[in-house]
C-alpha atoms as a PDB file:
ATOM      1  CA  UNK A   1     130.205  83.834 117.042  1.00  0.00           C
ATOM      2  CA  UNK A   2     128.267  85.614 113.986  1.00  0.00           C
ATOM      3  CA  UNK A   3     129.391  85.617 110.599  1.00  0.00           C
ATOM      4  CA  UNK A   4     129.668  88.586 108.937  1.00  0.00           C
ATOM      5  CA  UNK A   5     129.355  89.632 105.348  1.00  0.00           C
ATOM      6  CA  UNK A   6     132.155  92.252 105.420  1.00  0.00           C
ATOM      7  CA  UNK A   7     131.746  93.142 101.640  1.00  0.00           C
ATOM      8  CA  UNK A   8     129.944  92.437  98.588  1.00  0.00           C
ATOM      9  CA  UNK A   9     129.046  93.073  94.642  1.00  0.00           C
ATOM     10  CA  UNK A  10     125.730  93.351  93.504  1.00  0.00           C
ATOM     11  CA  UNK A  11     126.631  90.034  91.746  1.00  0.00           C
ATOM     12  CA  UNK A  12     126.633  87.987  94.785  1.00  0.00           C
ATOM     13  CA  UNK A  13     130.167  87.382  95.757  1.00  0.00           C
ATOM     14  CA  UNK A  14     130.386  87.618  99.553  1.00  0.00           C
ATOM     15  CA  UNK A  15     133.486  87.788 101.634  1.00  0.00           C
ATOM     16  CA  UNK A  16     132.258  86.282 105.220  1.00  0.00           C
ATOM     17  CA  UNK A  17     134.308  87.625 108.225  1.00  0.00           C
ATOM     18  CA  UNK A  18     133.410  87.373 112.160  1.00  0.00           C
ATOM     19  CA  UNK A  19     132.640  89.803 114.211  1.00  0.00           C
ATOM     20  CA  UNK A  20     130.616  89.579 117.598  1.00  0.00           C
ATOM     21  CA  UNK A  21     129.745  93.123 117.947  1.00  0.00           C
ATOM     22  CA  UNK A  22     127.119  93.685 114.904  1.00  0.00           C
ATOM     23  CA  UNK A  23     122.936  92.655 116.413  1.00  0.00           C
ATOM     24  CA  UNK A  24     121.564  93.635 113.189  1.00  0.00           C
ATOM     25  CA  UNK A  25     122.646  93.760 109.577  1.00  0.00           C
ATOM     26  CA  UNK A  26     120.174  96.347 107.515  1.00  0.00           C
ATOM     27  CA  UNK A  27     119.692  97.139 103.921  1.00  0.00           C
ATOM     28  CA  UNK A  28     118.785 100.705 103.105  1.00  0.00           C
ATOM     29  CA  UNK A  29     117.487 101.917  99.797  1.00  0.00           C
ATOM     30  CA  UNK A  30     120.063 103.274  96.928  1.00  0.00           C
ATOM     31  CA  UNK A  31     118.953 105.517  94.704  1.00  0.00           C
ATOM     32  CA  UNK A  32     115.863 108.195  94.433  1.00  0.00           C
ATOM     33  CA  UNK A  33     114.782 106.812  98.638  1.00  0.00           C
ATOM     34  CA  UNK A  34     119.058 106.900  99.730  1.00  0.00           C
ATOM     35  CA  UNK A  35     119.084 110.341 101.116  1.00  0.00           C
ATOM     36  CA  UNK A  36     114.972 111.399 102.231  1.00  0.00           C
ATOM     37  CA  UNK A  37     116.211 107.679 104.034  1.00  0.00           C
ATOM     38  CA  UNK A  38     119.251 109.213 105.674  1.00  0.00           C
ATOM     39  CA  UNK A  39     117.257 112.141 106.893  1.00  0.00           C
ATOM     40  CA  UNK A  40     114.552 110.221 108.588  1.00  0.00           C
ATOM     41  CA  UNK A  41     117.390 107.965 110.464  1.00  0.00           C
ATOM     42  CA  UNK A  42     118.730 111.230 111.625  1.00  0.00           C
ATOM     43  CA  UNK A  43     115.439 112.193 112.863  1.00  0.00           C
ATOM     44  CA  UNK A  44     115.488 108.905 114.516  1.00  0.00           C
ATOM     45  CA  UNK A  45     118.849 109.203 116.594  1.00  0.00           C
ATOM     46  CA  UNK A  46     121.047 107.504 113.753  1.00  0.00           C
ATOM     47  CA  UNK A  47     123.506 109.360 112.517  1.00  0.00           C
ATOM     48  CA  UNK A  48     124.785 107.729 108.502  1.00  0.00           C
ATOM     49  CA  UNK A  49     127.305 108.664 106.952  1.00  0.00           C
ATOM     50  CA  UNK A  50     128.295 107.416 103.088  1.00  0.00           C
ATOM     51  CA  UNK A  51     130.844 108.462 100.576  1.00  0.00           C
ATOM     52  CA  UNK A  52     129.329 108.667  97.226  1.00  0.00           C
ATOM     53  CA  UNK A  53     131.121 105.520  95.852  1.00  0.00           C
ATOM     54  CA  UNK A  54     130.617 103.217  98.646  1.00  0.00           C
ATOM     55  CA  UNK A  55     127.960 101.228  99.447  1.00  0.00           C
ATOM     56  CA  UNK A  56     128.626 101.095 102.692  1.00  0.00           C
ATOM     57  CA  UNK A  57     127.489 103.283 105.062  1.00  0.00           C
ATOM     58  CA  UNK A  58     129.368 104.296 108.682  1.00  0.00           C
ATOM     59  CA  UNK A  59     126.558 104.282 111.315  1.00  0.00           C
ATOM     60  CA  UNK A  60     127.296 105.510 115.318  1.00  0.00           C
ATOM     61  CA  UNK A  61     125.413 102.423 116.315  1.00  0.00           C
ATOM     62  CA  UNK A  62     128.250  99.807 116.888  1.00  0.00           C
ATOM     63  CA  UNK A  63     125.290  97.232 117.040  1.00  0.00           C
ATOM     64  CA  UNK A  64     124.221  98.144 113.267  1.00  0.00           C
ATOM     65  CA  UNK A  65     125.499  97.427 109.998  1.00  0.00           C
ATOM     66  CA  UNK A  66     124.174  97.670 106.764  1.00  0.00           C
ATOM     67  CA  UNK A  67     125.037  97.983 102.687  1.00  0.00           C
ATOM     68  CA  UNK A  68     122.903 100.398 100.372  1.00  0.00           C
ATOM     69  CA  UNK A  69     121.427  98.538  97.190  1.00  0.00           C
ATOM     70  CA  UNK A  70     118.514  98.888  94.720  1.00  0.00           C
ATOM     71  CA  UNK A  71     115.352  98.869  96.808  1.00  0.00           C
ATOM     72  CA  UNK A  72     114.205  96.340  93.962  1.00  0.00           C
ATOM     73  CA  UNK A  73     117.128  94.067  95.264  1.00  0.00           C
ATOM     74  CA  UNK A  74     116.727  94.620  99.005  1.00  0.00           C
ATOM     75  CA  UNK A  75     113.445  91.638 100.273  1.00  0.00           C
ATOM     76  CA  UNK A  76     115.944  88.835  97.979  1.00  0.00           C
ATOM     77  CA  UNK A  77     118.839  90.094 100.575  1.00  0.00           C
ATOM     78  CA  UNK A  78     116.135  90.138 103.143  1.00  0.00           C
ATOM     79  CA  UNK A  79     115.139  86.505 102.160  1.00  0.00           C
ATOM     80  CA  UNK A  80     117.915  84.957 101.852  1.00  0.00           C
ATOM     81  CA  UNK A  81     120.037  86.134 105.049  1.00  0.00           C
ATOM     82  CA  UNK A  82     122.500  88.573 103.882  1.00  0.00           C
ATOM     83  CA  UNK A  83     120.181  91.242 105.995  1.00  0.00           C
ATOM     84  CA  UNK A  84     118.609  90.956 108.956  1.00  0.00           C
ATOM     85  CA  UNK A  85     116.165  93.339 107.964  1.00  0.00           C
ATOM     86  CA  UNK A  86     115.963  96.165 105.485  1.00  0.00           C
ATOM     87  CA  UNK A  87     113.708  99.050 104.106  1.00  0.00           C
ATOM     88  CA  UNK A  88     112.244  98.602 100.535  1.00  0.00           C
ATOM     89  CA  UNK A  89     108.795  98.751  98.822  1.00  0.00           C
ATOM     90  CA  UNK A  90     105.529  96.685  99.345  1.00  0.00           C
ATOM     91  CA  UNK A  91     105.986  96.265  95.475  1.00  0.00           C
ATOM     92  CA  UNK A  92     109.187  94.733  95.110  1.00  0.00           C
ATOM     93  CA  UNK A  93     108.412  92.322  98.148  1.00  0.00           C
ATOM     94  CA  UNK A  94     105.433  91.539  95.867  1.00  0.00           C
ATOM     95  CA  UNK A  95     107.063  91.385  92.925  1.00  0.00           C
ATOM     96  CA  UNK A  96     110.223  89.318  93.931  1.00  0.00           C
ATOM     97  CA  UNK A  97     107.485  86.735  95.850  1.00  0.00           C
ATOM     98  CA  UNK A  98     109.747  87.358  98.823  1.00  0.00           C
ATOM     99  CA  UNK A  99     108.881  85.700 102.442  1.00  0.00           C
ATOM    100  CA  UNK A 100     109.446  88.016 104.803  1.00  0.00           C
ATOM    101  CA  UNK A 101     108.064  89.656 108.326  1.00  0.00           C
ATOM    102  CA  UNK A 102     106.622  93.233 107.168  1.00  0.00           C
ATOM    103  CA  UNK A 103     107.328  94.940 110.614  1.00  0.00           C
ATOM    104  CA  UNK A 104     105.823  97.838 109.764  1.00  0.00           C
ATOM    105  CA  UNK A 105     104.722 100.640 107.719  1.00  0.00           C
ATOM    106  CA  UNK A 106     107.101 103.825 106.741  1.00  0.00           C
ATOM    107  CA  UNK A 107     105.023 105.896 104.392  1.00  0.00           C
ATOM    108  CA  UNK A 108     107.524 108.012 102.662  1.00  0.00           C
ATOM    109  CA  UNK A 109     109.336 109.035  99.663  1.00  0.00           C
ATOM    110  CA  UNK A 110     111.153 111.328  97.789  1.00  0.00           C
ATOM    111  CA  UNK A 111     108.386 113.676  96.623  1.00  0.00           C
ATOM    112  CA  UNK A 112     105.582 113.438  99.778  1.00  0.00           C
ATOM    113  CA  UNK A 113     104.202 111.260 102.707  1.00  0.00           C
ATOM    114  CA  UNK A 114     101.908 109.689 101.027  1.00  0.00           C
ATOM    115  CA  UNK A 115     101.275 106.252  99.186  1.00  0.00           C
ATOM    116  CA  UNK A 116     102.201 105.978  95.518  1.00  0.00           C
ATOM    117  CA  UNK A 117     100.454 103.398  92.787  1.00  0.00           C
ATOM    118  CA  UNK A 118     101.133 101.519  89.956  1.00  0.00           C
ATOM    119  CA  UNK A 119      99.110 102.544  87.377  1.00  0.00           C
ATOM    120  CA  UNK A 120      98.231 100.731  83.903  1.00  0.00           C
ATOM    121  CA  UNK A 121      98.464 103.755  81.539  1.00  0.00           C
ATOM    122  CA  UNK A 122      97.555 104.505  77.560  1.00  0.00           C
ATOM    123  CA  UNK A 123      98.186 107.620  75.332  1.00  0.00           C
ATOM    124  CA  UNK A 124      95.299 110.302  75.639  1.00  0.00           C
ATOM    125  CA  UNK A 125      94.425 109.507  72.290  1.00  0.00           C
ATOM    126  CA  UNK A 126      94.344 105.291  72.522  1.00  0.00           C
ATOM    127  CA  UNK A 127      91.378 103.370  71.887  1.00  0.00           C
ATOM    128  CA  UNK A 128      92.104 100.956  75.032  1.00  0.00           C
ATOM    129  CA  UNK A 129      88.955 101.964  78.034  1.00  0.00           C
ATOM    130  CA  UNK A 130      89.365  99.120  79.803  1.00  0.00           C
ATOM    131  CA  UNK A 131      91.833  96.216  80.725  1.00  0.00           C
ATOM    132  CA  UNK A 132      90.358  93.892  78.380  1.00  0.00           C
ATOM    133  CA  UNK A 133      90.664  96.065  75.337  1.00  0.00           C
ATOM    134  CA  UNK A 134      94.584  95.311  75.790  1.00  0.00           C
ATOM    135  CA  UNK A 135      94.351  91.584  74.717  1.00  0.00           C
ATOM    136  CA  UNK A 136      97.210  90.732  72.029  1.00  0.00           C
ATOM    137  CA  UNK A 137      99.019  93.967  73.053  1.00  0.00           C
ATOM    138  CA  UNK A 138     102.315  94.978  74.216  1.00  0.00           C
ATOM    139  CA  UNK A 139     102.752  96.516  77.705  1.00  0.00           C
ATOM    140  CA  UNK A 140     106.223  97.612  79.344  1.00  0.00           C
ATOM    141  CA  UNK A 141     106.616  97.686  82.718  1.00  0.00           C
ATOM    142  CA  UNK A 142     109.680  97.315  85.576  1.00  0.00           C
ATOM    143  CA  UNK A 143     107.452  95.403  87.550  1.00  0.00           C
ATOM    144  CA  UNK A 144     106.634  92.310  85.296  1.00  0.00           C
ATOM    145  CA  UNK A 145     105.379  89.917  87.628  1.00  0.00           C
ATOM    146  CA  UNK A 146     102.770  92.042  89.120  1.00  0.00           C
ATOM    147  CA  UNK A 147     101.883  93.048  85.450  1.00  0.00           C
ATOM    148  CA  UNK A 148     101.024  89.488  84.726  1.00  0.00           C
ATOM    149  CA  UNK A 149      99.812  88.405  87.831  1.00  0.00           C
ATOM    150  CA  UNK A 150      96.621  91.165  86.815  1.00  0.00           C
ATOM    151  CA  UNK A 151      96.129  90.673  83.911  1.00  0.00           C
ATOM    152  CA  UNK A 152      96.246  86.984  84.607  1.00  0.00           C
ATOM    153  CA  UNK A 153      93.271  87.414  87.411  1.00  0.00           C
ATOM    154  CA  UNK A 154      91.515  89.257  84.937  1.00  0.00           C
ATOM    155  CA  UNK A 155      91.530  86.389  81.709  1.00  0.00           C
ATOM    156  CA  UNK A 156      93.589  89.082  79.730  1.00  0.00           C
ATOM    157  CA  UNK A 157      96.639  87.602  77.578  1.00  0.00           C
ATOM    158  CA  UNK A 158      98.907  90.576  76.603  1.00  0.00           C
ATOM    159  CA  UNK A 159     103.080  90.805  75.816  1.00  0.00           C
ATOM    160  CA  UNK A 160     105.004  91.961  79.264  1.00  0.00           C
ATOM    161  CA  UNK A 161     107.798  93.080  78.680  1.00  0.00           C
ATOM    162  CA  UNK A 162     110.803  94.391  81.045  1.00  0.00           C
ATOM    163  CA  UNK A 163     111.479  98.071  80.959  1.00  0.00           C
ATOM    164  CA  UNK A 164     115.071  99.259  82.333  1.00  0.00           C
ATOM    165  CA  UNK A 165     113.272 102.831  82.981  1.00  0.00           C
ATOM    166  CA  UNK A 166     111.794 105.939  81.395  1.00  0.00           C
ATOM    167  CA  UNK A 167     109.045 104.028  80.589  1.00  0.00           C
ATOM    168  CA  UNK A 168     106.351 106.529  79.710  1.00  0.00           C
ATOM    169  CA  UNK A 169     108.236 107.343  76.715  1.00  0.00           C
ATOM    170  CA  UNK A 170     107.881 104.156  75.022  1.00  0.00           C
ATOM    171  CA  UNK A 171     104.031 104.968  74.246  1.00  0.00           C
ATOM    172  CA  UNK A 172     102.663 104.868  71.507  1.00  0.00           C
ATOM    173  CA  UNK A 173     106.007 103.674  69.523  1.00  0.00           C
ATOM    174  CA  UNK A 174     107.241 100.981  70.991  1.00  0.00           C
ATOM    175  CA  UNK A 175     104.409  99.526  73.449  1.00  0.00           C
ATOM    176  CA  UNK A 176     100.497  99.859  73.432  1.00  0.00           C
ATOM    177  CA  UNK A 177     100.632 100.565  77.300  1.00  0.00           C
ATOM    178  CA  UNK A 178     102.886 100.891  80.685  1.00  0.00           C
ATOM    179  CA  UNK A 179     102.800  99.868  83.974  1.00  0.00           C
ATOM    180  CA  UNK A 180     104.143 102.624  86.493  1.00  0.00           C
ATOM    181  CA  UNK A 181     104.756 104.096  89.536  1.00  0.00           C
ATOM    182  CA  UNK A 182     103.111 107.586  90.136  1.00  0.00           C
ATOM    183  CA  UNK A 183     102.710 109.223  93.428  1.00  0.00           C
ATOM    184  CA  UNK A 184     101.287 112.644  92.086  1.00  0.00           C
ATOM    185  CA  UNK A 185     100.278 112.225  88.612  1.00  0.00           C
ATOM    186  CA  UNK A 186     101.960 115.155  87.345  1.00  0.00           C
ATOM    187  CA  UNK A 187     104.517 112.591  84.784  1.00  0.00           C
ATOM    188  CA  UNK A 188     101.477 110.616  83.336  1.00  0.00           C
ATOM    189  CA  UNK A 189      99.716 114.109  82.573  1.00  0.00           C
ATOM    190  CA  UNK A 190     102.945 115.602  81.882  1.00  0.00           C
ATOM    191  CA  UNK A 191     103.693 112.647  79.037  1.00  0.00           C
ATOM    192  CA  UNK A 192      99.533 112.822  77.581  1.00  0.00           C
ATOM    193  CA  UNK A 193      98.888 109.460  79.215  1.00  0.00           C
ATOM    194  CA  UNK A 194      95.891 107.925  80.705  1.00  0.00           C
ATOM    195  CA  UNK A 195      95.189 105.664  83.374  1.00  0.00           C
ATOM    196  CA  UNK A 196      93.207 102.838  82.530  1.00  0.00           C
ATOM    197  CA  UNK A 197      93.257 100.810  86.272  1.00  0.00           C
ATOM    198  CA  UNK A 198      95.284 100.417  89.436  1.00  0.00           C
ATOM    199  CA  UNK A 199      97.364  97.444  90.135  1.00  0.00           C
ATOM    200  CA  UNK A 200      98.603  98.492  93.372  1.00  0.00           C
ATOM    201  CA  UNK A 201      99.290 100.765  96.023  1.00  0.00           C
ATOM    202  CA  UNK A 202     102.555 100.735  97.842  1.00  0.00           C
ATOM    203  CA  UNK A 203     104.746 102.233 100.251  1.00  0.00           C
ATOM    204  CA  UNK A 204     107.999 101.603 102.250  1.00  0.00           C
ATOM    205  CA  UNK A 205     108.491  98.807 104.709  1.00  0.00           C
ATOM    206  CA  UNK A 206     110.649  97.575 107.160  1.00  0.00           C
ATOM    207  CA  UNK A 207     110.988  94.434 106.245  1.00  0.00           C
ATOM    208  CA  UNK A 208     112.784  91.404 108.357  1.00  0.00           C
ATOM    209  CA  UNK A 209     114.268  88.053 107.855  1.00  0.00           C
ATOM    210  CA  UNK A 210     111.957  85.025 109.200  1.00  0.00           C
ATOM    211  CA  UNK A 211     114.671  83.339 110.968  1.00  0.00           C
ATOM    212  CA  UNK A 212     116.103  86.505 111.984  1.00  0.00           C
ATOM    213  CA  UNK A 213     112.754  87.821 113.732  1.00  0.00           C
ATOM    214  CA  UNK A 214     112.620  84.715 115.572  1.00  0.00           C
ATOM    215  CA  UNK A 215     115.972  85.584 117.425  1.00  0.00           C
ATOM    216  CA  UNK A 216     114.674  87.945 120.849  1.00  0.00           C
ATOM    217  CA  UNK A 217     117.872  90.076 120.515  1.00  0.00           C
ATOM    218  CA  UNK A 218     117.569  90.654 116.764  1.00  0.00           C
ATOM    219  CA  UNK A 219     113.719  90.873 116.901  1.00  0.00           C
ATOM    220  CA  UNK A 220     114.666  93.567 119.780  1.00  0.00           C
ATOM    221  CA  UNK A 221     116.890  95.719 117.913  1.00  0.00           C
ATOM    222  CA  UNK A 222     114.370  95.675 114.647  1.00  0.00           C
ATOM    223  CA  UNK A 223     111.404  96.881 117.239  1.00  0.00           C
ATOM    224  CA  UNK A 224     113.313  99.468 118.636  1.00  0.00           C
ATOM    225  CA  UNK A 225     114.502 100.748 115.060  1.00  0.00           C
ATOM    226  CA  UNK A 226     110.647 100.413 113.589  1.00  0.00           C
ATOM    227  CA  UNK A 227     109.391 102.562 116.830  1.00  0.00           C
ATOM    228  CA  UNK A 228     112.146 105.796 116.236  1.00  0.00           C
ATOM    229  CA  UNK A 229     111.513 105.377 112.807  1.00  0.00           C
ATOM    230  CA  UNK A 230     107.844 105.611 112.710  1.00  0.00           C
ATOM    231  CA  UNK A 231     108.154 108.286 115.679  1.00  0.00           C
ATOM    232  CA  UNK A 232     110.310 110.861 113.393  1.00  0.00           C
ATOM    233  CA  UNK A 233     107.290 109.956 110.659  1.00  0.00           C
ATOM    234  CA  UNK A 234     104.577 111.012 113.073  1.00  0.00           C
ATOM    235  CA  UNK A 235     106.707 114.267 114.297  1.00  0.00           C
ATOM    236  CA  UNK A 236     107.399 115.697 110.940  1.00  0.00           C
ATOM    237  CA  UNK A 237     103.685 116.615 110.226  1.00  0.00           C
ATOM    238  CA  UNK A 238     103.957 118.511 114.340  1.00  0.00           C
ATOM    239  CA  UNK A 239     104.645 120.757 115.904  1.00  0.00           C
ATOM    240  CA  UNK A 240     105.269 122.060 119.510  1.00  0.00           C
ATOM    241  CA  UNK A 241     103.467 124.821 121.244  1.00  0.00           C
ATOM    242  CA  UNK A 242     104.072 126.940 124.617  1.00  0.00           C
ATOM    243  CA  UNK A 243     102.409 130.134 125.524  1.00  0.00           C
ATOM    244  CA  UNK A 244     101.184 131.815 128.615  1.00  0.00           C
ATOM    245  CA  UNK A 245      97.847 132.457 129.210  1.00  0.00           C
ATOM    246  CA  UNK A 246      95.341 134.358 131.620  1.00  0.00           C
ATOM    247  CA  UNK A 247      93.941 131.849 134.245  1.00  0.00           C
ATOM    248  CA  UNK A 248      90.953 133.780 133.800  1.00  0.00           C
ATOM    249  CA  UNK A 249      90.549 132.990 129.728  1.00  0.00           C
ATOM    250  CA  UNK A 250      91.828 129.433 130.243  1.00  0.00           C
ATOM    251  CA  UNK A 251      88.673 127.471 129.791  1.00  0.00           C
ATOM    252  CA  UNK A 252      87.920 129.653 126.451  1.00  0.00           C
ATOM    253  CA  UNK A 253      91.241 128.979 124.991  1.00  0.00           C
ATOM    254  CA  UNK A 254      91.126 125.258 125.720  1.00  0.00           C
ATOM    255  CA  UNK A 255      88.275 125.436 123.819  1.00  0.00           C
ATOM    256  CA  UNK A 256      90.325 126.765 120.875  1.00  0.00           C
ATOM    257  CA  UNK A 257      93.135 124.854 121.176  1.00  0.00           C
ATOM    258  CA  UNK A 258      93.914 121.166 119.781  1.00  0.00           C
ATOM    259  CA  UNK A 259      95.614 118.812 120.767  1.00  0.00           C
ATOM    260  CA  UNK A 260      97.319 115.646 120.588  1.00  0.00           C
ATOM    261  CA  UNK A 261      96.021 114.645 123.980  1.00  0.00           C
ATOM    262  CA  UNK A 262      95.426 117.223 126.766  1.00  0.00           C
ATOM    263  CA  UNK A 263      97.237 120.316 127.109  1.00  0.00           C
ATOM    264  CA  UNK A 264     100.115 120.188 129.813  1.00  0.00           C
ATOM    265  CA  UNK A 265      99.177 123.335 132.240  1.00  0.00           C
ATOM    266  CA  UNK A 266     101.394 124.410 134.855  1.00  0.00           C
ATOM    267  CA  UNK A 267     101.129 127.268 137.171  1.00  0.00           C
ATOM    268  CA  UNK A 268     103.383 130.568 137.033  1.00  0.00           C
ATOM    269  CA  UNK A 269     104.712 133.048 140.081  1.00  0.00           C
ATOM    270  CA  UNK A 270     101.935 135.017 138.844  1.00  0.00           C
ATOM    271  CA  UNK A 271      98.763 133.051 140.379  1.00  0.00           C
ATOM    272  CA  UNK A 272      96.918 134.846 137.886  1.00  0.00           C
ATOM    273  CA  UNK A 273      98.469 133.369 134.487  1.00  0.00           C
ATOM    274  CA  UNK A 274      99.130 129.822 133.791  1.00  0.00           C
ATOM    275  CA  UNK A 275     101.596 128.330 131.144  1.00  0.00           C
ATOM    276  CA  UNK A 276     100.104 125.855 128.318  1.00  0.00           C
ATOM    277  CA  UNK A 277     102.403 123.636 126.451  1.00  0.00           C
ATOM    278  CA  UNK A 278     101.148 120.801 123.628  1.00  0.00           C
ATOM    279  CA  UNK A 279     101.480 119.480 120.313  1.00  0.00           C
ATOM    280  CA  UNK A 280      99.359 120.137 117.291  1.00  0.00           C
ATOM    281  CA  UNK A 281      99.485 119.753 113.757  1.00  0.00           C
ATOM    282  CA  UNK A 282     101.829 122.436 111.878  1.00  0.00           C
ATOM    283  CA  UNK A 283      98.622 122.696 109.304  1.00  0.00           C
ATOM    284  CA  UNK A 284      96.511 124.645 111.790  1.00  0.00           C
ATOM    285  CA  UNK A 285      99.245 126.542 113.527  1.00  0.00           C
ATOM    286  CA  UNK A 286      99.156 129.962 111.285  1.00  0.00           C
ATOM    287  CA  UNK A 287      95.746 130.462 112.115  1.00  0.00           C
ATOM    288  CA  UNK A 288      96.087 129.305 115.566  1.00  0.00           C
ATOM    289  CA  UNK A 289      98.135 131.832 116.597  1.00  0.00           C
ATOM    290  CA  UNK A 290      96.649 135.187 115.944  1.00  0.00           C
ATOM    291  CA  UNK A 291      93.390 133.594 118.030  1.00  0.00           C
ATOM    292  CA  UNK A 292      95.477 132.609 120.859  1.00  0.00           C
ATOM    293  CA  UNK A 293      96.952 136.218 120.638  1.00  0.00           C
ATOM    294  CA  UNK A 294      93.227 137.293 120.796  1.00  0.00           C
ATOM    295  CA  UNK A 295      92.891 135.586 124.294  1.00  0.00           C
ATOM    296  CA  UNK A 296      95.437 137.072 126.018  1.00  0.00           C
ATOM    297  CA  UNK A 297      98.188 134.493 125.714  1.00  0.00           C
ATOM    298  CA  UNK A 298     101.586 135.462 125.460  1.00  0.00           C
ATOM    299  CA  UNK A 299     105.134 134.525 125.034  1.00  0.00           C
ATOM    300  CA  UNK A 300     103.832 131.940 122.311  1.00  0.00           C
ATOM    301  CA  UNK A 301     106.886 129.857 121.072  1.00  0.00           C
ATOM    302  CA  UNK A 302     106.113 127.057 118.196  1.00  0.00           C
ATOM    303  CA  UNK A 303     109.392 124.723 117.825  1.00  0.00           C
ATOM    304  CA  UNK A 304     109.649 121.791 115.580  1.00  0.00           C
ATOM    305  CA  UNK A 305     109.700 118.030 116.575  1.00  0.00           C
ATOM    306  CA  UNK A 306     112.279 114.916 115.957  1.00  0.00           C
ATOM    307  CA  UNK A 307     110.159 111.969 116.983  1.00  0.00           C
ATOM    308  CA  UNK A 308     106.428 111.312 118.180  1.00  0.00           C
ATOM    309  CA  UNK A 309     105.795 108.490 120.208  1.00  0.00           C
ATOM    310  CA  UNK A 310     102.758 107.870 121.064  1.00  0.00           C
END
């Protein structure tokens, strides 16, 4: 029989219950990641649902369960037992020292698909070029351990300090630098900062428990969640295609055409036309079209995609 942690507080006072039904116990991210996170389960086949002052979710998989928390907090749970596995930053499983199976990659966030950075960063105006130049100085930061563990590799001894957020604002005033997480740029610009170095690049993880990986039904259920997660990843940047085409033009418009692998072709009543379905990326599609159109090929339909597997 499994024990279950039925609820919680974020200070760590758990209420164990059993219940045989639950394979896997996950942590998903609270905050700016909760509902792009939500989306991309749906995508997957999991339908969440959460009331705004719960932290737990309702999920139509009776073999899943799962809490939302800080994604700061989530690869301590992930440690430690409480989940089985959970989705949180590269950072924080850096910065919390955590050992833990990465499973795999889910690049994603609120803002874009792609992978953000903590930067070290100055005011426009500072005298600090380089790393070294902030020796004796005072540099604020949420992620202190990575902060030191750089300048540490690099001989420099500055003053880390903790900051609870907003942290670009605290230059020139209150600090001599920050440490922080951009994904565009546009804030440090935005605030007249610089960027001095890169500490690290990061994105989301699925991230599981040792001793929980090692279990062939819970390693199961994690693999099968990674795969439809990373599947609606792929699909969102598709898109499907069908047309019908003149057998006649067919080897020109293959020419034209890209795919993901072949082209599926079928035949039609009319021996003379063929139908062409495939999937392509929704970046070339707009100027796909109007060629296809200028072979012959018509009844073109593009429709959107829910998961890729390839």
């Amino acid at each position: 029989m499994r024990l279950e942690i039925e609820d919680f507080s974020l200070e760590g006072h758990y209420c164990l219950v059993s219940n045989d039904k639950k394979v896997v116990n996950i942590g998903f991210p609270k905050g700016s990641l909760e509902e792009v996170t939500i989306g991309l389960f749906g995508k997957a086949g999991y339908r969440i649902n959460k009331s705004s002052r719960s932290y737990k979710p309702s999920i139509d998989d009776p073999e899943l369960d799962g809490r939302f928390v800080r994604a700061q907090e989530i690869s301590r749970y992930v440690e430690n037992g409480f989940f089985d596995c959970g989705l949180t930053g590269h950072d924080w499983v850096v910065e919390n020292n955590s050992d833990v199976v990465e499973v795999c990659d889910l690049i994603y966030s609120r803002a874009s698909n792609v992978q953000s950075r903590w930067i070290l960063a100055v005011p426009e105006n500072s005298s600090v070029q380089k790393v070294e130049d902030l020796e004796g100085k005072t540099i604020a930061t949420e992620v202190v351990n990575i902060t030191k563990k750089f300048l540490k590799e690099r001989g420099v001894s500055a003053n880390v300090e903790f900051s609870w957020g907003a942290t670009e604002v605290k230059v020139p005033e209150l600090v001599d630098a920050i440490v922080d997480l951009t994904e565009t740029g546009n804030s440090i610009r935005a605030n007249k900062l610089r960027i001095v170095d890169n500490l690290l690049y990061t994105n989301t993880k699925l991230i599981a428990n040792k001793t929980s990986w090692m279990d062939p039904i819970k390693k199961a259920k994690i693999e099968k969640i990674a795969m439809l997660l990373q599947s609606a990843l792929e699909a969102q940047s598709k898109v499907g295609l069908k047309l019908n085409a003149p057998k006649e033009k067919l080897d020109r418009l293959l020419e034209t055409l890209p795919a993901l692998r072949n082209p599926t072709i079928s035949s039609l009543a009319n021996e003379d036309w063929v139908a062409i379905e495939t999937v392509i990326d929704e970046t070339v599609v707009r100027d796909l079209i109007p060629d296809l159109k200028d072979f012959g090929a018509e009844g073109i339909i593009e429709y959107p995609l829910n998961k890729l597997v390839y």
